[in-house]
N, C-alpha and C. Protein backbone atom coordinates (compact mmCIF):
# COMPACT_ATOMS: atom_id res chain seq x y z
N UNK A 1 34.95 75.36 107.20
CA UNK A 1 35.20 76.66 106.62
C UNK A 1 33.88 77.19 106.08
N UNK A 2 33.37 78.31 106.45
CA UNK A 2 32.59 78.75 106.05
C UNK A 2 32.58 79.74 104.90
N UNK A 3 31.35 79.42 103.41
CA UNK A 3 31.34 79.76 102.61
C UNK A 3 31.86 81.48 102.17
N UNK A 4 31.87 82.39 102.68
CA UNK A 4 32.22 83.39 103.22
C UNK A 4 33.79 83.52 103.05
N UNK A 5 34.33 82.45 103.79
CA UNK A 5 35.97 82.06 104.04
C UNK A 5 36.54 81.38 102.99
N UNK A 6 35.91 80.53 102.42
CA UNK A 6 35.93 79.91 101.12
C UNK A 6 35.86 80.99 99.61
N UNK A 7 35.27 81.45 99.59
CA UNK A 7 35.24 82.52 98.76
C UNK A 7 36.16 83.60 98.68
N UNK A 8 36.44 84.27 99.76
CA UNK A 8 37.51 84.80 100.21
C UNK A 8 39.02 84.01 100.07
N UNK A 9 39.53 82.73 100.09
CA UNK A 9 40.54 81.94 99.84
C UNK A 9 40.97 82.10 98.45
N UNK A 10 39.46 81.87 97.70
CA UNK A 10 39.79 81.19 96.23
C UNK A 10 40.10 82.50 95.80
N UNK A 11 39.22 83.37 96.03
CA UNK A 11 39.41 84.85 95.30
C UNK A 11 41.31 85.46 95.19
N UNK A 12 41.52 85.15 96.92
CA UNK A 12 42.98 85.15 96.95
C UNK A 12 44.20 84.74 95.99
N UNK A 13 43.81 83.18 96.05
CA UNK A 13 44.45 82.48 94.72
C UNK A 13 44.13 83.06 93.63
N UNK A 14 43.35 83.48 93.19
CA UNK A 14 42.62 83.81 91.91
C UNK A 14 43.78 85.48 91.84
N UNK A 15 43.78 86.03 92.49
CA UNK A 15 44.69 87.50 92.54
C UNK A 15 45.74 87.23 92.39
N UNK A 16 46.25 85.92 92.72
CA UNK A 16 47.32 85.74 93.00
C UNK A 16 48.33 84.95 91.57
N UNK A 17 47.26 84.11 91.05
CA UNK A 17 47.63 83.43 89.61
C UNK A 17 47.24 84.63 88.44
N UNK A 18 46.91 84.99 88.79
CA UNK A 18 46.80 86.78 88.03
C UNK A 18 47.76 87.39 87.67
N UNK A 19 48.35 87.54 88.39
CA UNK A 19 49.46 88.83 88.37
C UNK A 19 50.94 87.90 88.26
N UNK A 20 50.94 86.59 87.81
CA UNK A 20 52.27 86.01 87.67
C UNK A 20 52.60 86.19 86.40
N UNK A 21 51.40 86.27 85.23
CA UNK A 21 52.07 86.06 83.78
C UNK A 21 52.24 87.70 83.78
N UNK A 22 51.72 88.84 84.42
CA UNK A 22 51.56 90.24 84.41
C UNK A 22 53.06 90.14 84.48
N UNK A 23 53.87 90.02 85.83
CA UNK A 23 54.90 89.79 86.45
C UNK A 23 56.49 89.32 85.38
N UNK A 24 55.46 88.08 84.79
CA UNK A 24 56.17 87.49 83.50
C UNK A 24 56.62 88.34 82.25
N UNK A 25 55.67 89.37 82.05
CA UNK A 25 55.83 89.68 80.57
C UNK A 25 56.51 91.07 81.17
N UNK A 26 56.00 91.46 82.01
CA UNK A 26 56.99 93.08 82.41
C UNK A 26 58.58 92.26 82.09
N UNK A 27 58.87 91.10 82.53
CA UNK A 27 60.46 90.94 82.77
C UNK A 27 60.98 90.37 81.59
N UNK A 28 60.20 90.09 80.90
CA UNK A 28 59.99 89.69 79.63
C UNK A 28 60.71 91.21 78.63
N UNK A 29 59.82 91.85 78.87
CA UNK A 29 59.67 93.04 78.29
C UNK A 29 61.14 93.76 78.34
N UNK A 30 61.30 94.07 79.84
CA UNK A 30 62.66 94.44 80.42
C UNK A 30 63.81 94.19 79.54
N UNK A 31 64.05 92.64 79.59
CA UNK A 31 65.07 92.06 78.72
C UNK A 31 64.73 92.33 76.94
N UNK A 32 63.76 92.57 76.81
CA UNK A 32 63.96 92.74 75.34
C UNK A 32 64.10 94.35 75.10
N UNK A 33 63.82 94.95 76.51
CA UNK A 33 64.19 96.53 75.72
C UNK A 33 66.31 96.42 76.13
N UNK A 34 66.59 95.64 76.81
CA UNK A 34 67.88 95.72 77.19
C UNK A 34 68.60 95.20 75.89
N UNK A 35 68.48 94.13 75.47
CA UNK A 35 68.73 93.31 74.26
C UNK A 35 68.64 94.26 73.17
N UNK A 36 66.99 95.27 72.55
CA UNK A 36 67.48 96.04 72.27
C UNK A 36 68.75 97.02 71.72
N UNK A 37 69.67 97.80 72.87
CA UNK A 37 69.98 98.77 73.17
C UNK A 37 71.80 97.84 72.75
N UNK A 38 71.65 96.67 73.12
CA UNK A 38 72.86 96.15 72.46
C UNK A 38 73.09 95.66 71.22
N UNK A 39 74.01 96.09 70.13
CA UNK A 39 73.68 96.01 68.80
C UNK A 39 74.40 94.82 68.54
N UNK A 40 74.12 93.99 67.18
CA UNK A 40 74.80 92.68 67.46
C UNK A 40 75.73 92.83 66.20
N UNK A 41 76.53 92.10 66.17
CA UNK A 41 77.35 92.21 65.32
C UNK A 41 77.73 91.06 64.29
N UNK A 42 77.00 91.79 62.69
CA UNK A 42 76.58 90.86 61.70
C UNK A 42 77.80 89.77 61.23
N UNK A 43 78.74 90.11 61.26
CA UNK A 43 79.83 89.17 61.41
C UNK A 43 79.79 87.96 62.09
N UNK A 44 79.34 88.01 63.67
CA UNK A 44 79.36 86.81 64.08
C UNK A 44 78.04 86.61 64.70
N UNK A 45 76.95 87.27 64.41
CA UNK A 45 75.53 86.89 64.89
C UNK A 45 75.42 85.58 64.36
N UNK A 46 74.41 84.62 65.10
CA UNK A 46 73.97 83.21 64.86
C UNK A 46 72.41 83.89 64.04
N UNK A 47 71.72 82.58 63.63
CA UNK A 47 71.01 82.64 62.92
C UNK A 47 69.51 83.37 64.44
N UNK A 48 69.82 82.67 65.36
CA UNK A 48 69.22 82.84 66.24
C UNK A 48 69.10 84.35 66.73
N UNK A 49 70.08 84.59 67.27
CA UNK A 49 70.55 86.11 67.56
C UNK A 49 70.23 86.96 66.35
N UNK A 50 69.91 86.96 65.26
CA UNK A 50 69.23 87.63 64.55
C UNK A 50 67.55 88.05 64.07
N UNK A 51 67.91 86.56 64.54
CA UNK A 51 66.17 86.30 64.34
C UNK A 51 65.14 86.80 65.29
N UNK A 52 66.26 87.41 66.65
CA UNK A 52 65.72 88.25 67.52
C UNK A 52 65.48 90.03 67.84
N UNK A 53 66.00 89.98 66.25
CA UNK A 53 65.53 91.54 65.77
C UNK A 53 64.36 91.94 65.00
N UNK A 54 63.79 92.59 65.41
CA UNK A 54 62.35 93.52 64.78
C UNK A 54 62.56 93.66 63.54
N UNK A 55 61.42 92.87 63.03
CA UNK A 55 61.69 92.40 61.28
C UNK A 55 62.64 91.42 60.65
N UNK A 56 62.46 90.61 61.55
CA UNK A 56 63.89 89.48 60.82
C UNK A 56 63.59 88.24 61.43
N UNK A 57 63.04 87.82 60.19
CA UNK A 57 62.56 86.30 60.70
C UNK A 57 63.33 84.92 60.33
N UNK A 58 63.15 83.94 60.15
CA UNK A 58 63.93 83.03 60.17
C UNK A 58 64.54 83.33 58.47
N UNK A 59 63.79 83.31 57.14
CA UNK A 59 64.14 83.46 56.27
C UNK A 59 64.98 84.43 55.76
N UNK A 60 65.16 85.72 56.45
CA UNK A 60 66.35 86.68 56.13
C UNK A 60 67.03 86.13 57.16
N UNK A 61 67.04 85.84 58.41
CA UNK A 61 68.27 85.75 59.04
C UNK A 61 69.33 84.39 58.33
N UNK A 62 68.57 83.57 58.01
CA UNK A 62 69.59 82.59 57.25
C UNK A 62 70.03 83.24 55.88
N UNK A 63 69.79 83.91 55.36
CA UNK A 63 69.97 85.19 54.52
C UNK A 63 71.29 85.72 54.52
N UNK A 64 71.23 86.36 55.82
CA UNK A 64 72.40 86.98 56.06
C UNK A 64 73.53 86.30 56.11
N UNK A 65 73.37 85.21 57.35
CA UNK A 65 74.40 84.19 57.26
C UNK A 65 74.84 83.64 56.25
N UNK A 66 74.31 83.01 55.35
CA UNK A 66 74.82 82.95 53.83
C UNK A 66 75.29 83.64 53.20
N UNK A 67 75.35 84.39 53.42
CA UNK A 67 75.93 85.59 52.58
C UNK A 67 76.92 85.85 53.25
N UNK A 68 77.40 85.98 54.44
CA UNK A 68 78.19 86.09 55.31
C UNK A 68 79.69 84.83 54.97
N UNK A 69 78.77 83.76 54.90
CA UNK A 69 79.89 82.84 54.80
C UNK A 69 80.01 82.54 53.27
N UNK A 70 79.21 82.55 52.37
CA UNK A 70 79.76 82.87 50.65
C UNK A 70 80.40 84.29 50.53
N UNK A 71 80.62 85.73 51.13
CA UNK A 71 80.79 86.42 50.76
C UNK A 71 82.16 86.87 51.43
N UNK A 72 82.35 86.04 52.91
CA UNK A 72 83.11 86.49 54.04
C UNK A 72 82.30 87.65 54.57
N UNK A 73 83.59 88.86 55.35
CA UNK A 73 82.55 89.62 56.73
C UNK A 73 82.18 90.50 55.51
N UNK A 74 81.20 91.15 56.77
CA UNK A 74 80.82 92.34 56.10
C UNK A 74 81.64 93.58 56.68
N UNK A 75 82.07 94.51 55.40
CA UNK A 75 82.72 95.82 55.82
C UNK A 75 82.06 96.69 56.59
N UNK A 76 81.03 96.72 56.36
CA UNK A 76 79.82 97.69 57.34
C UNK A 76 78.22 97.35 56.93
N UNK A 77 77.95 98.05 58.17
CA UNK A 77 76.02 97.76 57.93
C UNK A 77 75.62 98.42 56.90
N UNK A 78 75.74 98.77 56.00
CA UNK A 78 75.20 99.03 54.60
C UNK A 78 75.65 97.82 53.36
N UNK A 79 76.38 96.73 53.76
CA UNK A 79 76.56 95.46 52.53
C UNK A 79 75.13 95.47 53.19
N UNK A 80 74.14 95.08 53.96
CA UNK A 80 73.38 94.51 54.42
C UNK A 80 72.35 94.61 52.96
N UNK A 81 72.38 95.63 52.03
CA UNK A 81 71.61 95.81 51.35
C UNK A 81 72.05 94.54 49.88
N UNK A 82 72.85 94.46 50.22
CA UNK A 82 73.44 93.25 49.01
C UNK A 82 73.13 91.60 49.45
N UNK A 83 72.40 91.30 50.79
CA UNK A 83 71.48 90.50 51.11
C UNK A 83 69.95 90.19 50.28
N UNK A 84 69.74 89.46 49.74
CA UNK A 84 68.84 89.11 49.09
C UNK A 84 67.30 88.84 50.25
N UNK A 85 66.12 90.38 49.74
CA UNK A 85 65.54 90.48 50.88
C UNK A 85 65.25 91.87 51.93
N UNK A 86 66.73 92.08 51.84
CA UNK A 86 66.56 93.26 52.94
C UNK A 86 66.98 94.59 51.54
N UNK A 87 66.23 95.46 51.81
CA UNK A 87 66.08 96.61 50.74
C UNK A 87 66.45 97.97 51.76
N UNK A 88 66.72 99.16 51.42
CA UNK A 88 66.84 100.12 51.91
C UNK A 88 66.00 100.54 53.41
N UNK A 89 64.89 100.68 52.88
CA UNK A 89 63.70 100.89 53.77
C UNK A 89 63.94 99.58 55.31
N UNK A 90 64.26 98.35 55.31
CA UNK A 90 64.57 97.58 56.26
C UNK A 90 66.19 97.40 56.46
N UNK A 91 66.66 98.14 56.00
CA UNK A 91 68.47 98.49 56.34
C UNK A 91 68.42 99.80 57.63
N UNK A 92 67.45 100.73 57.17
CA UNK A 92 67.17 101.70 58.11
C UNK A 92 66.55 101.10 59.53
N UNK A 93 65.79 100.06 59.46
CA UNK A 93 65.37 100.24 60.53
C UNK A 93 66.19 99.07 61.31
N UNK A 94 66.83 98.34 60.74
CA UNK A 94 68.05 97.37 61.32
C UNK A 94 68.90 98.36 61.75
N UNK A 95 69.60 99.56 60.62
CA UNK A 95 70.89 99.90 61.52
C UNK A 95 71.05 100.30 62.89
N UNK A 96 70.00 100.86 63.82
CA UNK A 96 70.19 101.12 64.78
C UNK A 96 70.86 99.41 66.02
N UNK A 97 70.41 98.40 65.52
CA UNK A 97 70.59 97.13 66.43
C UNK A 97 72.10 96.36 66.08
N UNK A 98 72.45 96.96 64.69
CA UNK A 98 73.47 96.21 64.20
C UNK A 98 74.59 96.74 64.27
N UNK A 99 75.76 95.72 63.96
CA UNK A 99 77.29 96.71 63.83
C UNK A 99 78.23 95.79 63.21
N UNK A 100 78.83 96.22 62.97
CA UNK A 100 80.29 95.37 62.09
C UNK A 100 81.39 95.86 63.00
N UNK A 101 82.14 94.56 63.19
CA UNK A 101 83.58 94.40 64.41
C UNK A 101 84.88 94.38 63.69
């Protein structure tokens, strides 16, 4: 194989291991704007399934759940503010993802 052809190969591979994590994070992406658009419902969200909302990390989401199961359900997405943690200003930007069943 001449150097020429060799260069030309690797470069190939090289384009080619490129564009897989590109590939990766678009579908990546996809699913989290889909996930998004479905709101979860604080009643029976897991600690997990919460923890997959914008601004809610492991320490409020076990938060909620506690409160959930010392308090029973919640009547609507505004108890959310009687969570120790989440204040007005991060109730607003939860309500769009959340819901009570």
């Amino acid at each position: 194989m001449s150097s020429r052809a060799l260069r030309a190969a690797v470069l190939g591979v090289a384009i080619s291991l490129a564009t897989v994590p590109v590939a990766a994070t678009a579908a990546q992406e996809a699913g989290t704007q889909q996930a998004a658009t479905e709101r979860i419902d604080l009643n029976t969200a897991s600690v997990e399934q919460l923890m997959g909302l914008k601004g809610v990390g492991e320490v409020t989401a076990r938060a909620i759940v506690d409160y959930r199961e010392q308090n029973g359900p919640f009547r609507s997405v505004d108890d959310l503010v009687r969570v120790r943690g989440i204040g007005e200003k991060k109730l607003e930007a939860l309500r769009p993802f959340v819901k009570v069943e």
